[in-house]
Protein backbone atom coordinates (compact mmCIF):
# COMPACT_ATOMS: atom_id res chain seq x y z
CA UNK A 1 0.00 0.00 0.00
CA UNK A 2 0.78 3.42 -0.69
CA UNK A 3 0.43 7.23 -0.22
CA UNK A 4 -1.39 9.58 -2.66
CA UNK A 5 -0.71 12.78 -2.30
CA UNK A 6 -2.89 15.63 -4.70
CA UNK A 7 -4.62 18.57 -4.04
CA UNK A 8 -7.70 16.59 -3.91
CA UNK A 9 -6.31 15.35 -0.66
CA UNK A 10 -4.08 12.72 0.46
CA UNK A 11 -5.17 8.84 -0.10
CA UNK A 12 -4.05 5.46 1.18
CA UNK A 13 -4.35 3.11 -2.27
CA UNK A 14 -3.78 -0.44 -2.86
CA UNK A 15 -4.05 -2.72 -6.19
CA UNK A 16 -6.49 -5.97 -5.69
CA UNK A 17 -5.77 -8.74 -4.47
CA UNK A 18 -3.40 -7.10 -2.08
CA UNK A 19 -0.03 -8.55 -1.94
CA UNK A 20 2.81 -7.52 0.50
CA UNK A 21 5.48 -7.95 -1.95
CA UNK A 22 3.58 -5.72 -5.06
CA UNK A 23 6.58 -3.47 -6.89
CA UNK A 24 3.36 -1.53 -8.41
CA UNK A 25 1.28 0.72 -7.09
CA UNK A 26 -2.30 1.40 -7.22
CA UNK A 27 -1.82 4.38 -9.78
CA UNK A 28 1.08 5.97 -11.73
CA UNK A 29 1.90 9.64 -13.19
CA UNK A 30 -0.71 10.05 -15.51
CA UNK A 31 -3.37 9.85 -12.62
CA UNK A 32 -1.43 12.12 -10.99
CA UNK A 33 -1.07 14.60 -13.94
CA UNK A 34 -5.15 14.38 -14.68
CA UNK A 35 -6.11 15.16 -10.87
CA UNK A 36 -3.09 18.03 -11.09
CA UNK A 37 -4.86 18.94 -14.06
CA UNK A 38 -8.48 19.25 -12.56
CA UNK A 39 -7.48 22.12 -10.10
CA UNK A 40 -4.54 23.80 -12.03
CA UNK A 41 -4.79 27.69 -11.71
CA UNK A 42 -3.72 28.45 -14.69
CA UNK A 43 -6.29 26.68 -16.87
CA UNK A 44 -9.05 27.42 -14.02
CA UNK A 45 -10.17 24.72 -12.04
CA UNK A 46 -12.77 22.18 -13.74
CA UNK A 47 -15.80 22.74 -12.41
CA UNK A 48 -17.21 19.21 -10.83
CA UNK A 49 -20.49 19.92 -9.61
CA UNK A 50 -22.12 18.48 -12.81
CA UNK A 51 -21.87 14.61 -13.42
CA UNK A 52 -18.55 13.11 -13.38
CA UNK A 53 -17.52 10.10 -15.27
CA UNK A 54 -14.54 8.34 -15.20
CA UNK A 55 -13.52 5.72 -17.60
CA UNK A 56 -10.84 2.74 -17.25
CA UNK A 57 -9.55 3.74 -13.58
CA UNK A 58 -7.22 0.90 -13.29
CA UNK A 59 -7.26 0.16 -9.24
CA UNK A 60 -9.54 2.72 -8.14
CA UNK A 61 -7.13 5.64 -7.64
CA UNK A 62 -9.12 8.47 -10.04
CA UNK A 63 -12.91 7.54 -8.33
CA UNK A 64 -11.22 7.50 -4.72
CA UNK A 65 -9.30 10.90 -4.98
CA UNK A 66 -12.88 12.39 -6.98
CA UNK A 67 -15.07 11.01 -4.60
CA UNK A 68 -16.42 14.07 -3.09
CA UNK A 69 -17.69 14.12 -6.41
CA UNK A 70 -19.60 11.27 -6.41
CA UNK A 71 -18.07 10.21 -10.19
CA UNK A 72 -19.56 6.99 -12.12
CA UNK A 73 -16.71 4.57 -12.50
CA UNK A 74 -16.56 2.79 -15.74
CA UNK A 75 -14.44 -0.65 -15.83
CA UNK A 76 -14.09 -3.46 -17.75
CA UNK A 77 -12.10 -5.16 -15.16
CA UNK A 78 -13.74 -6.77 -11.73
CA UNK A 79 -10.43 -6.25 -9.92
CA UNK A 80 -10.34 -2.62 -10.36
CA UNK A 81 -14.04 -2.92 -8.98
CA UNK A 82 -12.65 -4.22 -5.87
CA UNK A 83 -9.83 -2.96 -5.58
CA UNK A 84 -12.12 0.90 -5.85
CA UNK A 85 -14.46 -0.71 -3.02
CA UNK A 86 -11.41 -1.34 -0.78
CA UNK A 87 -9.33 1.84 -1.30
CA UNK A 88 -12.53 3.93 -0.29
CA UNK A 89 -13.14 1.90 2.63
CA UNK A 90 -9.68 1.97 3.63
CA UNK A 91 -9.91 5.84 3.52
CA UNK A 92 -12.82 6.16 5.45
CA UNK A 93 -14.95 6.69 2.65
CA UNK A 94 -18.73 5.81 1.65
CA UNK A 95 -18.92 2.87 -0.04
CA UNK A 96 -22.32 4.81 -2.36
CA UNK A 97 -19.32 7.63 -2.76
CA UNK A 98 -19.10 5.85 -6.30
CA UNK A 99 -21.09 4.46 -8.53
CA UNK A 100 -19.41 1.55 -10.71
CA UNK A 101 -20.74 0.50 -13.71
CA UNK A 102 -19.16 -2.36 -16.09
CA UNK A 103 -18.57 -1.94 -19.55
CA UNK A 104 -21.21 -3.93 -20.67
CA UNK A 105 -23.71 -1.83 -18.67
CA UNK A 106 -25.46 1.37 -19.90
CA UNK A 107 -23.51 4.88 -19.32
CA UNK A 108 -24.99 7.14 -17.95
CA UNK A 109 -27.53 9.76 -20.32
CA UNK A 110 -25.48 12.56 -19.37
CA UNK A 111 -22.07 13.28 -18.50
CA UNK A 112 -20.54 17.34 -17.69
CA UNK A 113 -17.16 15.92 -17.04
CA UNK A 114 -15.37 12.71 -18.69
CA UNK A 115 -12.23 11.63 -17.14
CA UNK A 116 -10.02 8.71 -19.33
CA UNK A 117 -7.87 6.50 -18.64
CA UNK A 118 -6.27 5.08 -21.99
CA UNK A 119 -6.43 1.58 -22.46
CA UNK A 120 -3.73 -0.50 -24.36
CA UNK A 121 -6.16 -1.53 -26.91
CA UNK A 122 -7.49 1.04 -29.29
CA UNK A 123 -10.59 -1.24 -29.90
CA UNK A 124 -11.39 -1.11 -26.32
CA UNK A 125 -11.07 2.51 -26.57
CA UNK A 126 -12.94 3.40 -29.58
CA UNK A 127 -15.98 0.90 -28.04
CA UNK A 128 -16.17 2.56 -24.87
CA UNK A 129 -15.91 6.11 -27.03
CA UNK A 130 -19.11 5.33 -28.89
CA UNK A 131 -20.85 3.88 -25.99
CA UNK A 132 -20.74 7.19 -24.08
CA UNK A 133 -20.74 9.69 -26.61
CA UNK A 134 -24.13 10.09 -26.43
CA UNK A 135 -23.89 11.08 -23.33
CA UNK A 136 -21.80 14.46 -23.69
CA UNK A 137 -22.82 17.64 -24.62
CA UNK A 138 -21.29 20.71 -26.30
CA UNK A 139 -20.18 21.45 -22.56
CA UNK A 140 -18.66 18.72 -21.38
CA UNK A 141 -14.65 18.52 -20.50
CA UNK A 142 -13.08 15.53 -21.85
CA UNK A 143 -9.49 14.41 -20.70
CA UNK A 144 -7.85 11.84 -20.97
CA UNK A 145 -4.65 10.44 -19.60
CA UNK A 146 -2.04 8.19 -20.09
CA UNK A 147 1.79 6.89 -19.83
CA UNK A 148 3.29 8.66 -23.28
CA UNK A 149 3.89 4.95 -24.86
CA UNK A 150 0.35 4.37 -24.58
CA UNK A 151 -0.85 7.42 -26.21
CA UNK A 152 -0.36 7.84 -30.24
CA UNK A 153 -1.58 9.26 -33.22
CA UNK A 154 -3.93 6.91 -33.78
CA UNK A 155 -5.49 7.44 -30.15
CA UNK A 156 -5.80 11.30 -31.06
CA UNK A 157 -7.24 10.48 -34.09
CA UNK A 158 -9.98 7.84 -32.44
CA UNK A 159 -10.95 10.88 -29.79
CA UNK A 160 -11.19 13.24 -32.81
CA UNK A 161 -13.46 11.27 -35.08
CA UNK A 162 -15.88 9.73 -33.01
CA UNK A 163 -15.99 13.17 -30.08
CA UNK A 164 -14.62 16.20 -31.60
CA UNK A 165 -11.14 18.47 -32.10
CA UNK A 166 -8.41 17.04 -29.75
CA UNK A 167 -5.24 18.25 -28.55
CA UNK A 168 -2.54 16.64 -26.19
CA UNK A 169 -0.35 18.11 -23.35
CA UNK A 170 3.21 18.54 -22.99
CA UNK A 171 4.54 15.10 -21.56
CA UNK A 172 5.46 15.53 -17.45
CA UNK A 173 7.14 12.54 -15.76
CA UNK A 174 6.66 10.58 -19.28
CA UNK A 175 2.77 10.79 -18.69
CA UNK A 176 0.43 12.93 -20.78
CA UNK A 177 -3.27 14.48 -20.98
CA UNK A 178 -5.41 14.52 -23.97
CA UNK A 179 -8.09 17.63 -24.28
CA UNK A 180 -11.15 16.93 -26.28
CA UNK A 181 -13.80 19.30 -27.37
CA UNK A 182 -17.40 17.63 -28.28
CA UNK A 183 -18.58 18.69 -31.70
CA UNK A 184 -22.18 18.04 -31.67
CA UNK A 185 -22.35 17.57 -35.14
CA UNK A 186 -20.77 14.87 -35.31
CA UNK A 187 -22.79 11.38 -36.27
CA UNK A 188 -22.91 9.31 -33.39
CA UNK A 189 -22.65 5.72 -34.52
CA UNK A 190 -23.06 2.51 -32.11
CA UNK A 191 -19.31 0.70 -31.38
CA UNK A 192 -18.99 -1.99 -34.18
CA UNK A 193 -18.17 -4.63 -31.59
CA UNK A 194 -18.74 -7.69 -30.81
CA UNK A 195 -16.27 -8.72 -33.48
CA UNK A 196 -17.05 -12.25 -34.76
CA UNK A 197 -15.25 -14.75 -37.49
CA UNK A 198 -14.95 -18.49 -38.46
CA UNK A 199 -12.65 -20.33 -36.59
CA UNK A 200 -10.14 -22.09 -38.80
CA UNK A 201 -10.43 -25.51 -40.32
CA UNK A 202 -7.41 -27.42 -38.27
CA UNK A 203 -8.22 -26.35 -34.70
CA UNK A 204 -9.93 -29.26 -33.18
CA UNK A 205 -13.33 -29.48 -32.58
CA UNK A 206 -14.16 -26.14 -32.36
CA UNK A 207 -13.23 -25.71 -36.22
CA UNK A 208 -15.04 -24.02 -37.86
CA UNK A 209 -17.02 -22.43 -35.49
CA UNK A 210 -17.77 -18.48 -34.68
CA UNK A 211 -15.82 -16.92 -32.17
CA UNK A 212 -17.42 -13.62 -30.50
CA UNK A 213 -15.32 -11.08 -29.35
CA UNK A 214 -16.04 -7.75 -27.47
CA UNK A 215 -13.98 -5.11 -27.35
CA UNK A 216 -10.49 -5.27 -25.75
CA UNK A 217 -10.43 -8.98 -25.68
CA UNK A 218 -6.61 -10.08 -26.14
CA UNK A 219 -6.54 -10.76 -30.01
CA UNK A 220 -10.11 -10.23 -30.67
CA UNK A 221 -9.83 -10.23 -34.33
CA UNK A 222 -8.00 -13.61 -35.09
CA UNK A 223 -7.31 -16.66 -33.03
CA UNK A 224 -4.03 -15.99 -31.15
CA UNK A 225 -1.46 -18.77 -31.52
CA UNK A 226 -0.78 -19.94 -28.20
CA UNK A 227 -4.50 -20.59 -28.02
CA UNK A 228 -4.30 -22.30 -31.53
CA UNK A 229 -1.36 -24.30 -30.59
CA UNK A 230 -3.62 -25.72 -27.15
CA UNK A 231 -6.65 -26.32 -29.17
CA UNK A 232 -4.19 -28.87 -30.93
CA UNK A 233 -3.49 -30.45 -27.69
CA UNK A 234 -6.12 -30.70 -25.03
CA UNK A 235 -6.74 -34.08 -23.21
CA UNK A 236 -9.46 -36.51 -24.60
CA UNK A 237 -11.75 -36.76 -21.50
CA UNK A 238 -14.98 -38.06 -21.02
CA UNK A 239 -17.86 -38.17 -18.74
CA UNK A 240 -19.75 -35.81 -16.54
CA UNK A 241 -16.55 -34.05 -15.48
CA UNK A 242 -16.38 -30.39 -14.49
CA UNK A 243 -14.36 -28.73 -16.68
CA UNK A 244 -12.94 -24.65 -15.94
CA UNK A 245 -11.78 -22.38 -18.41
CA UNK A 246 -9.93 -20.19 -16.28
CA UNK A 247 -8.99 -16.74 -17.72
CA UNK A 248 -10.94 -17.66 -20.51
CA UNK A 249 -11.10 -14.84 -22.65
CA UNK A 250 -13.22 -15.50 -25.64
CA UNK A 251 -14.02 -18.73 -24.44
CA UNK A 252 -12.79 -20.99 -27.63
CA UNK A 253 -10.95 -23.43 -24.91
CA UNK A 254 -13.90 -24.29 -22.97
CA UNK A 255 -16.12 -24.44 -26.34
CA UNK A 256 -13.92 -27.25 -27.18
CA UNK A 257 -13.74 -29.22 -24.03
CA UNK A 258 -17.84 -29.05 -24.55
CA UNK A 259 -17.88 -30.33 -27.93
CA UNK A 260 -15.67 -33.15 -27.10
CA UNK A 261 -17.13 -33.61 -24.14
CA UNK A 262 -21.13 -33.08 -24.42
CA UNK A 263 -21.49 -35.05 -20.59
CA UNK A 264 -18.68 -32.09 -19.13
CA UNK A 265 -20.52 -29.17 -17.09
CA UNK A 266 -18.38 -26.13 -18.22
CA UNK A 267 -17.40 -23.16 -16.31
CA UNK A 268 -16.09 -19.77 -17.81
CA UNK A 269 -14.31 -17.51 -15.25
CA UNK A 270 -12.41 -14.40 -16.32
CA UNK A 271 -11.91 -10.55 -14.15
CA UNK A 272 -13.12 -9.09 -17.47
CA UNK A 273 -16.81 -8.17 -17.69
CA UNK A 274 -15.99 -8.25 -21.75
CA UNK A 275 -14.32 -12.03 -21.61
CA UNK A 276 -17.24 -13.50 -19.81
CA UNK A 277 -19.46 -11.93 -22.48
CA UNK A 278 -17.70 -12.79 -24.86
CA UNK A 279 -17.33 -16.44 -23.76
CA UNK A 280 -21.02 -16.16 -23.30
CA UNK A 281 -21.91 -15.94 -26.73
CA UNK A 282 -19.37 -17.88 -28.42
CA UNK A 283 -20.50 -20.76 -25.94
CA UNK A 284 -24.37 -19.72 -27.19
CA UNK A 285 -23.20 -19.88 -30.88
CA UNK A 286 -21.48 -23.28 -30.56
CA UNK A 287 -21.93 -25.57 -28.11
CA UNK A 288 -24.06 -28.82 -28.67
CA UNK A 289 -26.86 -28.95 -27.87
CA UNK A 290 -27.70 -29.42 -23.64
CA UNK A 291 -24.10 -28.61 -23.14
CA UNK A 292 -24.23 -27.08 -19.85
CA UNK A 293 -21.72 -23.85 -18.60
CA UNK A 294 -21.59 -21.57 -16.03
CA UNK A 295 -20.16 -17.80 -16.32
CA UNK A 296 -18.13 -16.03 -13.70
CA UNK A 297 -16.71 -12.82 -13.21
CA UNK A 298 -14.66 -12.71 -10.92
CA UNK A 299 -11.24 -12.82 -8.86
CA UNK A 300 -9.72 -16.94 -10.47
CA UNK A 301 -11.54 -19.29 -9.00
CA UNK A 302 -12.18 -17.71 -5.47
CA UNK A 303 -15.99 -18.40 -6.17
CA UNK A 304 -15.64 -22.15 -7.26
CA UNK A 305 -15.96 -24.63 -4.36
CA UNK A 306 -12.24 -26.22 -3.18
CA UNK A 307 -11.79 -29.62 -4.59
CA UNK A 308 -15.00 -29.88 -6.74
CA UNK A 309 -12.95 -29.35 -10.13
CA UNK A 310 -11.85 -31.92 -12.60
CA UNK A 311 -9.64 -29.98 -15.22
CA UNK A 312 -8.55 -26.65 -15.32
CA UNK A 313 -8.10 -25.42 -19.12
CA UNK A 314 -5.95 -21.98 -18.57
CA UNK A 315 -4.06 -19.91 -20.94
CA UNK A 316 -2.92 -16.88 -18.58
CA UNK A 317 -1.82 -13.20 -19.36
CA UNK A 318 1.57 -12.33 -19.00
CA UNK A 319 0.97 -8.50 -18.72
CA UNK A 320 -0.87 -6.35 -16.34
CA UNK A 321 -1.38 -2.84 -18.36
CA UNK A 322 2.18 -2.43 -19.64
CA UNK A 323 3.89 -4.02 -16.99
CA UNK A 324 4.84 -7.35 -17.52
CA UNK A 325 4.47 -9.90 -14.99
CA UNK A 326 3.92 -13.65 -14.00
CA UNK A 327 2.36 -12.60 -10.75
CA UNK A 328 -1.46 -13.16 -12.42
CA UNK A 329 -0.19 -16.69 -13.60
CA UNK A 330 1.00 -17.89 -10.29
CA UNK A 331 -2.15 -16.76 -8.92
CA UNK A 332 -4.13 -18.90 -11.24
CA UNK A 333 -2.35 -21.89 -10.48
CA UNK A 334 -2.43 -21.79 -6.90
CA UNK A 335 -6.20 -21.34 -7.45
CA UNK A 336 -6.21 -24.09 -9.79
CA UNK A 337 -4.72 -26.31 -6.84
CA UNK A 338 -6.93 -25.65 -4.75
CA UNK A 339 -10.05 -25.72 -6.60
CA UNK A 340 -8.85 -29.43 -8.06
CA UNK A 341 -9.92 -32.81 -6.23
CA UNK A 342 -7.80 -34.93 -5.64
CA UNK A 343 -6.24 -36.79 -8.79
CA UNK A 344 -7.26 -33.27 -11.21
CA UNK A 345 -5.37 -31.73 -13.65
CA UNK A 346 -4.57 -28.41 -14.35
CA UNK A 347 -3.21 -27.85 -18.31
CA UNK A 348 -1.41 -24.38 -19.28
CA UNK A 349 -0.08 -22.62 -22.57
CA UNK A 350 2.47 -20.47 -22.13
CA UNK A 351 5.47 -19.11 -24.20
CA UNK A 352 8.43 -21.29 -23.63
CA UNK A 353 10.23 -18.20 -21.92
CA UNK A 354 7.80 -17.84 -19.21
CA UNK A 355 9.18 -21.16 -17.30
CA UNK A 356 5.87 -21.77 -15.76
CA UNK A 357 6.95 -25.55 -15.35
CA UNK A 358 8.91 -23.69 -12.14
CA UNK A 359 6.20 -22.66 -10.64
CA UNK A 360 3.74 -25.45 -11.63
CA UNK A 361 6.17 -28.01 -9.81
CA UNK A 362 6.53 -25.63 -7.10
CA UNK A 363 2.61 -25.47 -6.78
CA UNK A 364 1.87 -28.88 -7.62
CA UNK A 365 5.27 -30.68 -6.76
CA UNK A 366 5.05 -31.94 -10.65
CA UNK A 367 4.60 -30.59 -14.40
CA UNK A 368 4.66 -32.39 -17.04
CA UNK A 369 5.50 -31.30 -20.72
CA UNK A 370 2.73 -32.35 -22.69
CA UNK A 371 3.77 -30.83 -26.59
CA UNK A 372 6.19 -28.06 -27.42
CA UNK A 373 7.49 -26.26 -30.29
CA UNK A 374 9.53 -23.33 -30.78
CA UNK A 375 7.77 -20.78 -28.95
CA UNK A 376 4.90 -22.14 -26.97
CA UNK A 377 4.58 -25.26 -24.52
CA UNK A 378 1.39 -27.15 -23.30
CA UNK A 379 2.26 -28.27 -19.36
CA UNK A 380 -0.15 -30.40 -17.30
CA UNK A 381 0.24 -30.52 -13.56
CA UNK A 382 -1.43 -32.90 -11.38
CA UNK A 383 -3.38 -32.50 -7.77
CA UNK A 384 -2.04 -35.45 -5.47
């Protein structure tokens, strides 16, 4: 945990689930910069008495420091949910102070002031830039902010053509704000996504099939190739097991663990309100029929009963934001362990420089390589 100190007071923040060892804090220099921002002197304060909005606050930070305010938090992500829940309780704060909304919910019909934090993917941005831009108004101060790698052209470009003439800030401490003025002339189209195409022919027994994809989904516009690569090598099981598909993205994994095995109740668990949509509807558009699947958002497999999984099916992220890390993927196997009966099986993907067969035999006291090739690496690891 760690001290926030802005003009908006000082705050007490953590990142969720709370770990004693974290290197990263709960925000970085571009939150700092946009709350700097909100009370400058020079530019004149931003008046917040209207209705506040804040999009992609990654641990709570923005809604915490703003929640005087009372701001609508929009997130995509069910840790930065809890993590905003436990940094305003941990400052003393009212729980109602904000109201959080997921991205598959409804904005709000009217927003005065629209606070951003830039997402890594452009898709995710442009979605959640249609979705609201209904709600702003000739009036309305837009800014975003961001870490200067994660802001482009292309980003200024996005906020230009779907809100209005945008300008960006000089960079301080290698963050940077983005100023957008609404043009209410512009047409205000719905976000193209979901995305959705054919899976291809050589994939298993989900070939063929339509994969759905929302918005900010990792790869959402092809199959990615570690998932490929597992599709080509998940165990032949059968029987009324209970299979998880844990971090499951789009779903695809899970999908084929149904298909091959129509007796296997399915469950879908991912911290990304998009994912579990996502896995949602390619499950819908796929599975045989009476296939039977459960959808969870949600922290791993915290809500699954200990020992009352057969297989875990789990392709985890490597990065958290920009920071790259194997902290989420450790997480996911100890979960795995624990949510396994006795005799279970957890199988991973992972790119061969990863080493998660370290931390699978450290977990699991076993890990075995299933199929390998030059970059990726199936690994199964058994509960005994």
């Amino acid at each position: 945990m760690n001290r926030l100190t802005t003009s908006q007071g000082a705050f007490d923040l953590a990142r969720f689930p709370e770990h004693p060892r974290d290197p990263f804090r709960a925000w970085d220099a571009a939150d700092e910069y946009l709350l700097r921002q909100l009370t400058d002197p020079e530019t004149g304060p931003v008046d917040l008495s209207g209705a506040v909005a804040v999009i992609g606050d990654r641990w709570g930070a923005l809604a915490t420091a703003l929640a005087a305010h009372r701001p609508v938090q929009i997130s995509d992500s069910y840790l930065a949910r809890r993590a905003t829940l436990a940094n305003l309780a941990r400052n003393g704060l009212d729980q109602e102070a904000a109201r959080l909304l997921s991205s598959r919910e409804d904005p709000p019909d009217r927003v005065d002031v629209l606070l951003i934090r830039v997402p890594k993917s452009l898709a995710f941005l442009e979605d959640q830039l249609r979705r609201i831009a209904p709600a702003v108004h000739a009036g309305t101060v837009i800014i975003g902010a961001g870490m200067v790698k994660e802001i482009h052209t292309s980003t200024l470009k996005l906020f230009e053509r779907i809100i209005g003439p945008t300008r960006t800030s000089l960079a301080v401490r290698k963050a940077r704000l983005i100023f957008c003025t609404p043009d209410p002339e512009l047409p205000r189209t719905p976000s193209p996504w979901p995305y959705r195409y054919e899976l291809p022919a050589d994939v298993g027994p989900v070939s063929g099939r339509t994969a759905v994809n929302h918005a900010g989904i990792f790869c959402a516009e092809r199959l990615d190739l570690g998932t490929r690569f597992f599709l080509n090598h998940l165990p032949a099981r059968s029987g009324p097991e209970r299979v998880v598909d844990l971090g499951c993205g789009n779903g695809v994994l899970g999908l084929s663990a149904a298909i091959a095995n129509p007796e296997a109740h399915l469950t879908f668990v991912d911290e990304s309100y998009g994912a579990v949509a996502s896995a949602e509807e390619t499950f819908r558009a796929g599975a045989p029929d009476g296939a039977k699947a459960d959808f969870l958002v949600g922290d791993g497999l915290g809500d699954v009963a200990p020992g009352s999984v057969d297989l875990v099916l789990n392709n985890p992220p490597f990065h958290s934001h920009i920071a790259t890390t194997d902290a989420t993927a450790r997480t996911m196997f100890a979960g795995a362990r624990t949510a396994l009966r006795q005799g279970g099986e957890l199988w991973v993907v992972g790119n061969r420089h990863l080493s998660y067969h370290v931390h699978l035999r450290r977990i699991f006291g076993n890990c075995t390589t299933i199929a390998g090739d030059p970059k990726f690496v199936v690994l199964r690891a058994v509960k005994r």
